[in-house]
PDB file of N, CA and C in Angstrom:
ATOM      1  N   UNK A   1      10.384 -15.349 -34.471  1.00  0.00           N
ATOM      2  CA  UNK A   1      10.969 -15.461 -33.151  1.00  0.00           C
ATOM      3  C   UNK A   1      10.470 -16.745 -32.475  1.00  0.00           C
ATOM      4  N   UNK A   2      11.359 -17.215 -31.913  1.00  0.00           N
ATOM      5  CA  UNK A   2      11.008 -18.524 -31.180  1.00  0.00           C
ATOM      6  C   UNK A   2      10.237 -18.456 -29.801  1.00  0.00           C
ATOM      7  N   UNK A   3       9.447 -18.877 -29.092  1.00  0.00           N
ATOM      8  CA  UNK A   3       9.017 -18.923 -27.662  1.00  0.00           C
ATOM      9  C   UNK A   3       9.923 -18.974 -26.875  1.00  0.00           C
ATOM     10  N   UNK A   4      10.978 -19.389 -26.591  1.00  0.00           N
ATOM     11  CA  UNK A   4      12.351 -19.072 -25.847  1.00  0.00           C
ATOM     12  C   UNK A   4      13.034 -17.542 -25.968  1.00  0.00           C
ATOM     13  N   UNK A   5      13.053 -16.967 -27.481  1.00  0.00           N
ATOM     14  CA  UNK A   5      13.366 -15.505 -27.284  1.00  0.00           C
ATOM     15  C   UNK A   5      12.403 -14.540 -26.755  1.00  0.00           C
ATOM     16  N   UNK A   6      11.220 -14.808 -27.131  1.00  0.00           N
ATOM     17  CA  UNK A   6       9.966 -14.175 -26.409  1.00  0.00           C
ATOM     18  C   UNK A   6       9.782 -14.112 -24.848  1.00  0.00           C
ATOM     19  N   UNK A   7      10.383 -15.475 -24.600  1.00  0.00           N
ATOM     20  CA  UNK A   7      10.058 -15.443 -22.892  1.00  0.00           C
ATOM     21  C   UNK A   7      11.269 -14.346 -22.151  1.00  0.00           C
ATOM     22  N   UNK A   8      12.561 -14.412 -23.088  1.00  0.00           N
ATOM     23  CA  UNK A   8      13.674 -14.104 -22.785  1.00  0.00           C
ATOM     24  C   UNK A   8      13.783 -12.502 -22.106  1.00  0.00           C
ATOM     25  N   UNK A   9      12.809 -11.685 -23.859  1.00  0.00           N
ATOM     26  CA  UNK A   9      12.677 -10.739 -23.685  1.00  0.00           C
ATOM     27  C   UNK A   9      11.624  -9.649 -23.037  1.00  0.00           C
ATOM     28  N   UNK A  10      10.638 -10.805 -22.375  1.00  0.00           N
ATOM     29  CA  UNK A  10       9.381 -10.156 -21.680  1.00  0.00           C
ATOM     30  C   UNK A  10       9.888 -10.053 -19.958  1.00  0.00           C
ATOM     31  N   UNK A  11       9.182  -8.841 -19.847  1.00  0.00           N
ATOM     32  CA  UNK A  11      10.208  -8.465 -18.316  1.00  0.00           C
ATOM     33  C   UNK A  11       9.782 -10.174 -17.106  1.00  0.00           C
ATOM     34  N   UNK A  12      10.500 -10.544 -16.409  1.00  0.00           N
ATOM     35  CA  UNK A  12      10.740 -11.629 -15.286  1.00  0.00           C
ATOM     36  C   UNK A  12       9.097 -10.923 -14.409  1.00  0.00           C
ATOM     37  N   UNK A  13       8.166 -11.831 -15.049  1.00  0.00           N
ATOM     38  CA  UNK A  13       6.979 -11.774 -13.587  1.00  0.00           C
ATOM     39  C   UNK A  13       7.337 -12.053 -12.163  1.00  0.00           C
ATOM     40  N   UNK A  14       7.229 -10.788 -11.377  1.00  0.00           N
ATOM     41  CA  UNK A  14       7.416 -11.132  -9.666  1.00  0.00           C
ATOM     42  C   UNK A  14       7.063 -12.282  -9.239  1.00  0.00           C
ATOM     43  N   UNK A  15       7.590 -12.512  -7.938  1.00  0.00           N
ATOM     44  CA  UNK A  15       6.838 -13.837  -7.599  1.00  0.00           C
ATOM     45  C   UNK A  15       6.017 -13.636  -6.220  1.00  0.00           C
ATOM     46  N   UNK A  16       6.630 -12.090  -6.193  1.00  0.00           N
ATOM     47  CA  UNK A  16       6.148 -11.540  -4.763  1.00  0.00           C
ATOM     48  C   UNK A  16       4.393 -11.201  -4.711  1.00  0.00           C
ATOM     49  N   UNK A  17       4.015 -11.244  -3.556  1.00  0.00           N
ATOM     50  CA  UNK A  17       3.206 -11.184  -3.418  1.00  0.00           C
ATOM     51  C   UNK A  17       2.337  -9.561  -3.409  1.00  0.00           C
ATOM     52  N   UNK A  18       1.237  -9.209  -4.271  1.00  0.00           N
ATOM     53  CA  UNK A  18       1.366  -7.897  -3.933  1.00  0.00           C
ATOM     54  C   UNK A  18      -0.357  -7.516  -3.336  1.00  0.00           C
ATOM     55  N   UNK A  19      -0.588  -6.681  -2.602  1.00  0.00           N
ATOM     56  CA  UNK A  19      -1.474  -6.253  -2.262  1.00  0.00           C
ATOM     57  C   UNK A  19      -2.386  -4.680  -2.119  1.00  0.00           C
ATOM     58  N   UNK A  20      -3.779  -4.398  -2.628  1.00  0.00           N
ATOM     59  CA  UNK A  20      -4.041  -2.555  -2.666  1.00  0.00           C
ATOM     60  C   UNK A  20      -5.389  -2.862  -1.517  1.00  0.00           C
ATOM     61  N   UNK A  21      -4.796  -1.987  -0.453  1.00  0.00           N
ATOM     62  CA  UNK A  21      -5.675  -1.464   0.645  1.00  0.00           C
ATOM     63  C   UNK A  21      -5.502   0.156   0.982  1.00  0.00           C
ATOM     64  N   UNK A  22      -6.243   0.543   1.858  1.00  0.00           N
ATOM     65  CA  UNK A  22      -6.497   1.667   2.331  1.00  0.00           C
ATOM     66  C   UNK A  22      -5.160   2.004   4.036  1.00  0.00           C
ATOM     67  N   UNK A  23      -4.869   3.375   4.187  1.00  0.00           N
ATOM     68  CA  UNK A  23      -3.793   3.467   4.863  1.00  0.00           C
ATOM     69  C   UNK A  23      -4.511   3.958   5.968  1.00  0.00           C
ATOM     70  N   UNK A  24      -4.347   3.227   6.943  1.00  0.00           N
ATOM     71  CA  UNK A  24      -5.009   3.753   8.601  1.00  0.00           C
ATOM     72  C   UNK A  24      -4.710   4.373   9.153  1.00  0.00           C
ATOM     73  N   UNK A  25      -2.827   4.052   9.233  1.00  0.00           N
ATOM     74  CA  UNK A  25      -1.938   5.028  10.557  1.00  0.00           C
ATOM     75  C   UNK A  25      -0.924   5.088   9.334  1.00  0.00           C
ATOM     76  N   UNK A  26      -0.005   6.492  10.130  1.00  0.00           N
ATOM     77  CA  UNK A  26       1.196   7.029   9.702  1.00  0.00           C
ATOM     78  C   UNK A  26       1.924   7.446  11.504  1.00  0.00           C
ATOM     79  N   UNK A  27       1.292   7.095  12.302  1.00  0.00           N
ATOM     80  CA  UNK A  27       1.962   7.509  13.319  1.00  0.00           C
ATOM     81  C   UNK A  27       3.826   6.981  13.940  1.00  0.00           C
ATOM     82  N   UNK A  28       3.917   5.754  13.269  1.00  0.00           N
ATOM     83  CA  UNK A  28       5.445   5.459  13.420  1.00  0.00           C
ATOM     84  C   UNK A  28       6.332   5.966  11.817  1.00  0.00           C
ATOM     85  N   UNK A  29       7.498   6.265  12.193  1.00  0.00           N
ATOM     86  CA  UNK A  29       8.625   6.671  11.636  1.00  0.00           C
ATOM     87  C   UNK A  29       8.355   5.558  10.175  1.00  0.00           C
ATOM     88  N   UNK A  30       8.362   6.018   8.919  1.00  0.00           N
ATOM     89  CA  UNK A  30       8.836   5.005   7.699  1.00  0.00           C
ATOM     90  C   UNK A  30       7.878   3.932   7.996  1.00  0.00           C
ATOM     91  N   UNK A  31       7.298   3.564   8.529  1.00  0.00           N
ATOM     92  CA  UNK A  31       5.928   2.505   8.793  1.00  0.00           C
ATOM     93  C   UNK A  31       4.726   3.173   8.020  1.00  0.00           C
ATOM     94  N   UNK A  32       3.932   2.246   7.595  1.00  0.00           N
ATOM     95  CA  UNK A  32       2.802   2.735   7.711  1.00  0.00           C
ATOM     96  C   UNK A  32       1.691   0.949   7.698  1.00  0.00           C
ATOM     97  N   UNK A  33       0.237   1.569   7.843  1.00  0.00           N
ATOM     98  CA  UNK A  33      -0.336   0.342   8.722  1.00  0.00           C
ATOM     99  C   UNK A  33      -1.294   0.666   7.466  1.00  0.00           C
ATOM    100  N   UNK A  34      -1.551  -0.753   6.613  1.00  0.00           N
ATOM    101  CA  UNK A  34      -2.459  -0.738   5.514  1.00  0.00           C
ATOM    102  C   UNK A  34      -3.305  -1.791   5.662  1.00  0.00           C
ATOM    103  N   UNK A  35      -4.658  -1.383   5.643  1.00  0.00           N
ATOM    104  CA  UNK A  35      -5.939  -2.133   5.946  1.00  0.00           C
ATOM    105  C   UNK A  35      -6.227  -2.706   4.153  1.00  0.00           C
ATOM    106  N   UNK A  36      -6.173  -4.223   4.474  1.00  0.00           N
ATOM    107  CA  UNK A  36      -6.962  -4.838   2.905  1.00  0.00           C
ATOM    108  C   UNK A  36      -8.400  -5.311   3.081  1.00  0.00           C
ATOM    109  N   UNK A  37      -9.175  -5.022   2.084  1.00  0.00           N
ATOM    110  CA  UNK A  37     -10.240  -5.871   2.431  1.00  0.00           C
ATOM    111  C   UNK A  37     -10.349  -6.689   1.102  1.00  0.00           C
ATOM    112  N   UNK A  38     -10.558  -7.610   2.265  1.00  0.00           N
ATOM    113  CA  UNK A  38     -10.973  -9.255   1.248  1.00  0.00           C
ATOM    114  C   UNK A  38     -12.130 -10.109   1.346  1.00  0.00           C
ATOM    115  N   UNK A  39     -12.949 -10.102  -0.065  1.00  0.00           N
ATOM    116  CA  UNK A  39     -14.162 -10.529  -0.374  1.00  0.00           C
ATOM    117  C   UNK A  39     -14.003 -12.016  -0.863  1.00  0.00           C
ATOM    118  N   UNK A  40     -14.797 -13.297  -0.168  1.00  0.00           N
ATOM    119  CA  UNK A  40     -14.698 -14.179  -0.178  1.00  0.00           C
ATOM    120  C   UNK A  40     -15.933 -14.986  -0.174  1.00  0.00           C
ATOM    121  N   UNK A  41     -16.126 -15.838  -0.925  1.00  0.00           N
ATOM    122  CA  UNK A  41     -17.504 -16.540  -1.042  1.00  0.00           C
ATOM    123  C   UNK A  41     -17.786 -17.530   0.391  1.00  0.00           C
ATOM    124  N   UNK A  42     -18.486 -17.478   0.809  1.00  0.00           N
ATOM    125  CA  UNK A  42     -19.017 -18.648   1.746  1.00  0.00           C
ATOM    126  C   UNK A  42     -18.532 -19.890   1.326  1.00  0.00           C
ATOM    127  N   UNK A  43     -17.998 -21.059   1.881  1.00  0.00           N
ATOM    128  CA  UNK A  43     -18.022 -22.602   1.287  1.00  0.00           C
ATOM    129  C   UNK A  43     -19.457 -22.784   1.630  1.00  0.00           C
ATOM    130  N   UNK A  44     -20.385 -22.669   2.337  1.00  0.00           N
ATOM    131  CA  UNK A  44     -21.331 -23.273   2.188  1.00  0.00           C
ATOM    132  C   UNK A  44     -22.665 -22.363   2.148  1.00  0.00           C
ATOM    133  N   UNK A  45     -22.692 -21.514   2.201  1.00  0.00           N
ATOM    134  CA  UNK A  45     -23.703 -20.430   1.783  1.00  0.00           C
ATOM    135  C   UNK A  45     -23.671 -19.985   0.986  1.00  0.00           C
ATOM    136  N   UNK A  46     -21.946 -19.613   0.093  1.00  0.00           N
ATOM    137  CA  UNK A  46     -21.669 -19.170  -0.938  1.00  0.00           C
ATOM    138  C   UNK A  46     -22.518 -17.453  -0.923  1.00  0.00           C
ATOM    139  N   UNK A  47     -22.674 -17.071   0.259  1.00  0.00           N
ATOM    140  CA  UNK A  47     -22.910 -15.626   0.007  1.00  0.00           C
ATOM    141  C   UNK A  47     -21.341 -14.825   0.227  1.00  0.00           C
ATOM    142  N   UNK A  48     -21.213 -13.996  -0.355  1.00  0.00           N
ATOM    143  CA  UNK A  48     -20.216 -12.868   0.188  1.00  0.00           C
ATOM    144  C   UNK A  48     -19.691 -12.706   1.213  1.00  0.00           C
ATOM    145  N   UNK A  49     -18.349 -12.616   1.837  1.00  0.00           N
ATOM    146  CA  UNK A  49     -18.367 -12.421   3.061  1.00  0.00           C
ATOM    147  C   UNK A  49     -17.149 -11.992   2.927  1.00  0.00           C
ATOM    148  N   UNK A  50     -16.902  -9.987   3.806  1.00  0.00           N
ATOM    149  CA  UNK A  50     -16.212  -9.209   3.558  1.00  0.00           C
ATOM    150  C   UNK A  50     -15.095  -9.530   5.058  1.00  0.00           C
ATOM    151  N   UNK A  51     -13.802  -9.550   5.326  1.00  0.00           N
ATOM    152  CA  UNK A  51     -12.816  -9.689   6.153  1.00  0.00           C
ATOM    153  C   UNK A  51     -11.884  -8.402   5.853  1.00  0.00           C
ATOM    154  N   UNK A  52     -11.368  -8.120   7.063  1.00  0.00           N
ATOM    155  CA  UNK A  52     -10.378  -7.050   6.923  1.00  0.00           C
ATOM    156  C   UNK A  52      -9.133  -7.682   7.131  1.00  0.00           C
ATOM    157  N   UNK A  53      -7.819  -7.138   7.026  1.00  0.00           N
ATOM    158  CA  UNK A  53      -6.523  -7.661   7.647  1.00  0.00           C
ATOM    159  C   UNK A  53      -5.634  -6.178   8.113  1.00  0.00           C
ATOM    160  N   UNK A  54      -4.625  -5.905   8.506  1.00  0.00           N
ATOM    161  CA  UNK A  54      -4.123  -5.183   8.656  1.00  0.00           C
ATOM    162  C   UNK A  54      -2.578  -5.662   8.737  1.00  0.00           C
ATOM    163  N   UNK A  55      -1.586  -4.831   7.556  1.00  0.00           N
ATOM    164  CA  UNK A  55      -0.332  -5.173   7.207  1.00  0.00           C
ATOM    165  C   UNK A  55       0.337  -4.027   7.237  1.00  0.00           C
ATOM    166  N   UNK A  56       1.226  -4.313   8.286  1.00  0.00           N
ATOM    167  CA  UNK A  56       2.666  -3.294   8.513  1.00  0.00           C
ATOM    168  C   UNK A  56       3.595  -3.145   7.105  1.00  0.00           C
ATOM    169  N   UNK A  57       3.856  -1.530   6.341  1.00  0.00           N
ATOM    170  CA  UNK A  57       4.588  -1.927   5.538  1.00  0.00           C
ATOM    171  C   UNK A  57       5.631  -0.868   5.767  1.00  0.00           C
ATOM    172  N   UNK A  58       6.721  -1.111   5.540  1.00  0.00           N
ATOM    173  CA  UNK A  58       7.933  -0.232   5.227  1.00  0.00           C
ATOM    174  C   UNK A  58       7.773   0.964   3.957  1.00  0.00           C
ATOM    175  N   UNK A  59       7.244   2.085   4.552  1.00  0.00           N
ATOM    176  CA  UNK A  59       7.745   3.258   3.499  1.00  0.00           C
ATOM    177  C   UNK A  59       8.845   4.535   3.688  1.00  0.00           C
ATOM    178  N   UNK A  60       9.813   4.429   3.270  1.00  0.00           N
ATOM    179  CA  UNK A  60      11.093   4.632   3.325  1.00  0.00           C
ATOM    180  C   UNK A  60      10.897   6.175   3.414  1.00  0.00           C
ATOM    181  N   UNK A  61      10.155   7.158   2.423  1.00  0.00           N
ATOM    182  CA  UNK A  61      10.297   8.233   2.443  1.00  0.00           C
ATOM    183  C   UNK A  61       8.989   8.831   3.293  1.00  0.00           C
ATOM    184  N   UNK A  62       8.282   8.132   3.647  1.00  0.00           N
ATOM    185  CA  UNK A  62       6.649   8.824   4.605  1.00  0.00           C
ATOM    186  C   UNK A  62       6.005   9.674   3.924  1.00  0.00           C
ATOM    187  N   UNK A  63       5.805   8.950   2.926  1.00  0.00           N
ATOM    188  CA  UNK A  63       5.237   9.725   2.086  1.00  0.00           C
ATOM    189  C   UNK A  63       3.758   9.647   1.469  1.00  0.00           C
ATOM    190  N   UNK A  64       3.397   8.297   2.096  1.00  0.00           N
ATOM    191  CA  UNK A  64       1.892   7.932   2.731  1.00  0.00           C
ATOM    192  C   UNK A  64       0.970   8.671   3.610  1.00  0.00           C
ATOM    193  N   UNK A  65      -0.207   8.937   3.260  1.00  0.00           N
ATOM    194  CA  UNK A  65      -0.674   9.343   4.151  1.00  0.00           C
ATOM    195  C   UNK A  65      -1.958   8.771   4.827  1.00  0.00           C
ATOM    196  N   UNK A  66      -2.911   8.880   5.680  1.00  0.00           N
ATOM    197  CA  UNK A  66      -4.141   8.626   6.083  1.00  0.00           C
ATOM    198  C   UNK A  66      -4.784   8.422   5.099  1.00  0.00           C
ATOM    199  N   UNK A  67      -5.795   7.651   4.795  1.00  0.00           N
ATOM    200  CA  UNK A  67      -6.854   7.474   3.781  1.00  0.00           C
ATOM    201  C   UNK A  67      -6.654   7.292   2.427  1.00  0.00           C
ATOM    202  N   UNK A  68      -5.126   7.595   2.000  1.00  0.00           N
ATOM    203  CA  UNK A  68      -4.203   6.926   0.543  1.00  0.00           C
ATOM    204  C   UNK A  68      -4.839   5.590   0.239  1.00  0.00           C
ATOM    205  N   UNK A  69      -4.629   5.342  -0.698  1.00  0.00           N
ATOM    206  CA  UNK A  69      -5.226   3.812  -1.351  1.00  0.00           C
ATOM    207  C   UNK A  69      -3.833   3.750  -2.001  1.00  0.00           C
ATOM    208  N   UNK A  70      -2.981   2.566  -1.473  1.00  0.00           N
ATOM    209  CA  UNK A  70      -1.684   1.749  -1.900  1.00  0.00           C
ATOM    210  C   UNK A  70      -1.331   0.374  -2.536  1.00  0.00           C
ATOM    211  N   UNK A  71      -0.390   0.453  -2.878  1.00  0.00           N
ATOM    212  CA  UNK A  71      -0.077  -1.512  -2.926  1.00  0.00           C
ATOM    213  C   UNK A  71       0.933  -1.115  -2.690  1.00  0.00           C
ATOM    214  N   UNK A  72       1.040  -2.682  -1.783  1.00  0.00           N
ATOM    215  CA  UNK A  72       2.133  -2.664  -1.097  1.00  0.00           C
ATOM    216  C   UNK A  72       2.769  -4.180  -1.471  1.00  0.00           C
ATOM    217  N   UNK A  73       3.902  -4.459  -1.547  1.00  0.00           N
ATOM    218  CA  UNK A  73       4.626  -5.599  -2.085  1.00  0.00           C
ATOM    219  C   UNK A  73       5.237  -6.473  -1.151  1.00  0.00           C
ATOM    220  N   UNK A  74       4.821  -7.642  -1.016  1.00  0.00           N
ATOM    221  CA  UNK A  74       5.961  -9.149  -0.069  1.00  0.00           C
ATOM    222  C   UNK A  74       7.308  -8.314   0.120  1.00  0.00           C
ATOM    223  N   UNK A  75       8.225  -8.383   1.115  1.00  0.00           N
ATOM    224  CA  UNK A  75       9.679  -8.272   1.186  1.00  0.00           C
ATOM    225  C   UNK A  75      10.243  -9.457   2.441  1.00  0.00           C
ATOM    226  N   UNK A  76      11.360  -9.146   2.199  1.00  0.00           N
ATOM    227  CA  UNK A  76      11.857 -10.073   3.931  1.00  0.00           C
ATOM    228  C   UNK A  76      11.769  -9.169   4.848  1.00  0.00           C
ATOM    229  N   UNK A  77      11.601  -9.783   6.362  1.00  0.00           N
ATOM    230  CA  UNK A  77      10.707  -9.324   7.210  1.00  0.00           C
ATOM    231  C   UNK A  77      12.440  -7.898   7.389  1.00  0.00           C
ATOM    232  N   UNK A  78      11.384  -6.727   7.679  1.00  0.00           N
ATOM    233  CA  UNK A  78      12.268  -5.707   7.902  1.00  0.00           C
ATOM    234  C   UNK A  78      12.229  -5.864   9.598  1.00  0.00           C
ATOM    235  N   UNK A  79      11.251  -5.710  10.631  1.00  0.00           N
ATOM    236  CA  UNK A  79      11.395  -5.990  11.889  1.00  0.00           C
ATOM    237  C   UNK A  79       9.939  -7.178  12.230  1.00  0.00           C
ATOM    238  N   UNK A  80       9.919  -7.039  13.614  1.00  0.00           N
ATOM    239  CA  UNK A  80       9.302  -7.879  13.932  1.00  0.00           C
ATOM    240  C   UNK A  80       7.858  -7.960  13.426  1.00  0.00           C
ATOM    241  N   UNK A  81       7.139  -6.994  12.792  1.00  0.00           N
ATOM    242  CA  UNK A  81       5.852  -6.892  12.442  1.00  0.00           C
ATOM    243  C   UNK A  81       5.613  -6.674  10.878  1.00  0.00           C
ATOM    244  N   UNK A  82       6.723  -6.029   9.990  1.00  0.00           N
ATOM    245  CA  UNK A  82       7.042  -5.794   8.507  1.00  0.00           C
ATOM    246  C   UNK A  82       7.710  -6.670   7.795  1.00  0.00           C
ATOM    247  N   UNK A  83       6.447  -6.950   6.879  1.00  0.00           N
ATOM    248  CA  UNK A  83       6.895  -7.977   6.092  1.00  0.00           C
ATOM    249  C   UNK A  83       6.387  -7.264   4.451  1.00  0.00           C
ATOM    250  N   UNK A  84       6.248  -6.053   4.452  1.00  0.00           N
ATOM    251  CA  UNK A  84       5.981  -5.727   3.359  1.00  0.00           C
ATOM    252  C   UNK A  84       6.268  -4.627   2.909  1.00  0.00           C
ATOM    253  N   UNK A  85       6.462  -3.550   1.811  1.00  0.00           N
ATOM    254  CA  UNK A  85       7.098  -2.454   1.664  1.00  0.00           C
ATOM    255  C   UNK A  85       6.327  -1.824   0.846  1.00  0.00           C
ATOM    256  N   UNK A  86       5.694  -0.707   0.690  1.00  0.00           N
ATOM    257  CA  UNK A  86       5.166   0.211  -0.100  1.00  0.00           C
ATOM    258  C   UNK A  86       5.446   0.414  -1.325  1.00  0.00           C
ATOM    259  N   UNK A  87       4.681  -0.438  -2.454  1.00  0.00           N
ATOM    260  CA  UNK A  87       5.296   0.079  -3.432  1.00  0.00           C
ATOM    261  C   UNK A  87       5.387   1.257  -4.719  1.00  0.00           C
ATOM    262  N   UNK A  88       3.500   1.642  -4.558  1.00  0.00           N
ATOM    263  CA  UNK A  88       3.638   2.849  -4.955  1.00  0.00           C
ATOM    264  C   UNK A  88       2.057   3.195  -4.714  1.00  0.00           C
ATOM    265  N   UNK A  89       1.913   4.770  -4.679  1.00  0.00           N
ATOM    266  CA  UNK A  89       0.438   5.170  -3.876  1.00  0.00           C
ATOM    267  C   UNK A  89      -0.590   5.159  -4.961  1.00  0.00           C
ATOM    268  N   UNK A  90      -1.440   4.334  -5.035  1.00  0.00           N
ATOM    269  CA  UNK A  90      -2.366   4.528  -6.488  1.00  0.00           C
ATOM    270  C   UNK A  90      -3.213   5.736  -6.405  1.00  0.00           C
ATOM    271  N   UNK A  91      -3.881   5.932  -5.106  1.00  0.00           N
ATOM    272  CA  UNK A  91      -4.517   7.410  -5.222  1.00  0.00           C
ATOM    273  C   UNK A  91      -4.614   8.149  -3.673  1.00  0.00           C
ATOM    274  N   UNK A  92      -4.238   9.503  -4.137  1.00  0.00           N
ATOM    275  CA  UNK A  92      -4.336  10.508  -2.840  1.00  0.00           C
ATOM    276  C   UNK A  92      -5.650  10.649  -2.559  1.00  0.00           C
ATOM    277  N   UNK A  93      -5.862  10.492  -1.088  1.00  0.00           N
ATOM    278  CA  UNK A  93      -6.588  10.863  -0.381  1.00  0.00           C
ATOM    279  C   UNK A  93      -7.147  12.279  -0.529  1.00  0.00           C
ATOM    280  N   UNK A  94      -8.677  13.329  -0.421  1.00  0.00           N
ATOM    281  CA  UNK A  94      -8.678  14.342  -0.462  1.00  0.00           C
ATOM    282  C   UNK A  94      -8.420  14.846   1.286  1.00  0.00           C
ATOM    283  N   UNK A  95      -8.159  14.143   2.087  1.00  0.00           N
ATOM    284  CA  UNK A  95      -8.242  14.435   3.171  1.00  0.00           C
ATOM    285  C   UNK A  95      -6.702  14.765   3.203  1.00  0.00           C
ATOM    286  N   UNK A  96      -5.750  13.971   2.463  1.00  0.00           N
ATOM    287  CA  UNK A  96      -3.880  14.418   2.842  1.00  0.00           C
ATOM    288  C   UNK A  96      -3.923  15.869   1.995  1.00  0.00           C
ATOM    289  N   UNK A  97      -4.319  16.167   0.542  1.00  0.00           N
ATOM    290  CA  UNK A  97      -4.249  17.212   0.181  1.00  0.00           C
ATOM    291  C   UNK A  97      -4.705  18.870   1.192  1.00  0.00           C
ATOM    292  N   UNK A  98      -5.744  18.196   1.836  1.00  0.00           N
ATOM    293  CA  UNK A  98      -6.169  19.359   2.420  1.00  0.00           C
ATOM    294  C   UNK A  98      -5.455  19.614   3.498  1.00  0.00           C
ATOM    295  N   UNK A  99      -4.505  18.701   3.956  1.00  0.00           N
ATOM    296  CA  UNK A  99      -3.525  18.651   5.256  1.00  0.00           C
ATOM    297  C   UNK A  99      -2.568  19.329   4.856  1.00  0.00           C
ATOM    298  N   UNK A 100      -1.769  18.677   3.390  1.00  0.00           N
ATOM    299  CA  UNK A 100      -0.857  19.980   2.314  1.00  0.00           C
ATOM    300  C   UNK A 100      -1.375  21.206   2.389  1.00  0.00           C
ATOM    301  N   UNK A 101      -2.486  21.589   2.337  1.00  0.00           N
ATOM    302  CA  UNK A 101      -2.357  22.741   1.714  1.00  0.00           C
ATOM    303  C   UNK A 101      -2.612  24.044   2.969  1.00  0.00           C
ATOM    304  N   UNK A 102      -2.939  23.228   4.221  1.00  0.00           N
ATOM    305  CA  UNK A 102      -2.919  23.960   5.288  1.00  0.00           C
ATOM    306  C   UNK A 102      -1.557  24.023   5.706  1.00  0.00           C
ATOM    307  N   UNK A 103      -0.850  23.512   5.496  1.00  0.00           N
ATOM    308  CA  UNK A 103       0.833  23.204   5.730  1.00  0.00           C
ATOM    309  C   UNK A 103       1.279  24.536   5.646  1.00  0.00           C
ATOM    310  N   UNK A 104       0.902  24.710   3.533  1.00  0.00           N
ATOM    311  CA  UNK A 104       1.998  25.500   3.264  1.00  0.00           C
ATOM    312  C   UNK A 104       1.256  26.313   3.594  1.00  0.00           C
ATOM    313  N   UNK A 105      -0.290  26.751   4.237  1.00  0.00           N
ATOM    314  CA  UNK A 105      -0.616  28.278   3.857  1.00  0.00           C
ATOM    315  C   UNK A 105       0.063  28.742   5.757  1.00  0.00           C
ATOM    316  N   UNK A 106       0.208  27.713   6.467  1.00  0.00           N
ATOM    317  CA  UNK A 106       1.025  28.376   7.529  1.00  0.00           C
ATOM    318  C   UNK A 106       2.577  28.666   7.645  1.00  0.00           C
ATOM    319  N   UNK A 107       2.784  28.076   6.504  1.00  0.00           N
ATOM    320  CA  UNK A 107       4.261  28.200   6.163  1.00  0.00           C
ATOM    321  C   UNK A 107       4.367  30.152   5.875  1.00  0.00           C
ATOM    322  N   UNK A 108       3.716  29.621   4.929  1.00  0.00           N
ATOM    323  CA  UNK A 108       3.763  31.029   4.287  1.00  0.00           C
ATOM    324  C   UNK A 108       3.282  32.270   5.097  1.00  0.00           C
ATOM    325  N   UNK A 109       2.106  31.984   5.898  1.00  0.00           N
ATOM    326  CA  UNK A 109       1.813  33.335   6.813  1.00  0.00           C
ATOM    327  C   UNK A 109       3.091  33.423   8.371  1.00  0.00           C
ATOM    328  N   UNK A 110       3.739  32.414   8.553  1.00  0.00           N
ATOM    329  CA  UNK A 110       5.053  32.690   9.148  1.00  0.00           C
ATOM    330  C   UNK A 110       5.806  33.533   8.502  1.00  0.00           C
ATOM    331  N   UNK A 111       5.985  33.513   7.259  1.00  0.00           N
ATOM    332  CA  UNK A 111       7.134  34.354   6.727  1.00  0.00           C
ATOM    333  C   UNK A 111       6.664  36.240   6.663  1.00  0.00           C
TER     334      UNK A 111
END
């Protein structure tokens, strides 16, 4: 196989930008507010030095919750503050499970 069919057939690398932080808020509709932290050397101390950011992302089904650990992916700006979209939850929180499971056990003692 030639390097031209190889490139052909290996999936198209994004060009988007992607990012995994921790989820702060769920309080707006399909929003959610994801905290990154970014570790960066000093230019001139060259010690460590930890920064937070905070990025509005579009999740369509709200299906994020508090304390989730996400990546979230570049998009075009959806409104004035979203510029990025949820792209899939790498790990549940034990704090959303325990929110599930009080859910359904009041679900169920309604019935």
């Amino acid at each position: 196989m030639t390097a031209e069919a190889e490139k052909a057939l290996a999936p198209a690398a994004s060009r988007r930008n992607e990012k995994v932080g921790n989820v702060v808020s769920t309080k707006m509709e399909k929003t959610i507010v994801v905290e990154v932290e970014m570790r960066k050397a000093h230019r001139k101390y060259k010690r460590i030095v930890k920064s937070n950011k905070k990025f509005y992302a579009h999740d369509e089904l709200n299906s994020a919750r508090v304390g989730d650990v996400v990546r979230i992916r570049e998009t075009r700006p959806t409104s004035k503050l979203k510029r990025w979209a949820l792209e899939e939850i790498v790990r549940r929180s034990s704090l959303s499970q325990i929110e599930d499971a009080a859910k359904l056990a009041a679900v169920e003692a309604a019935k």
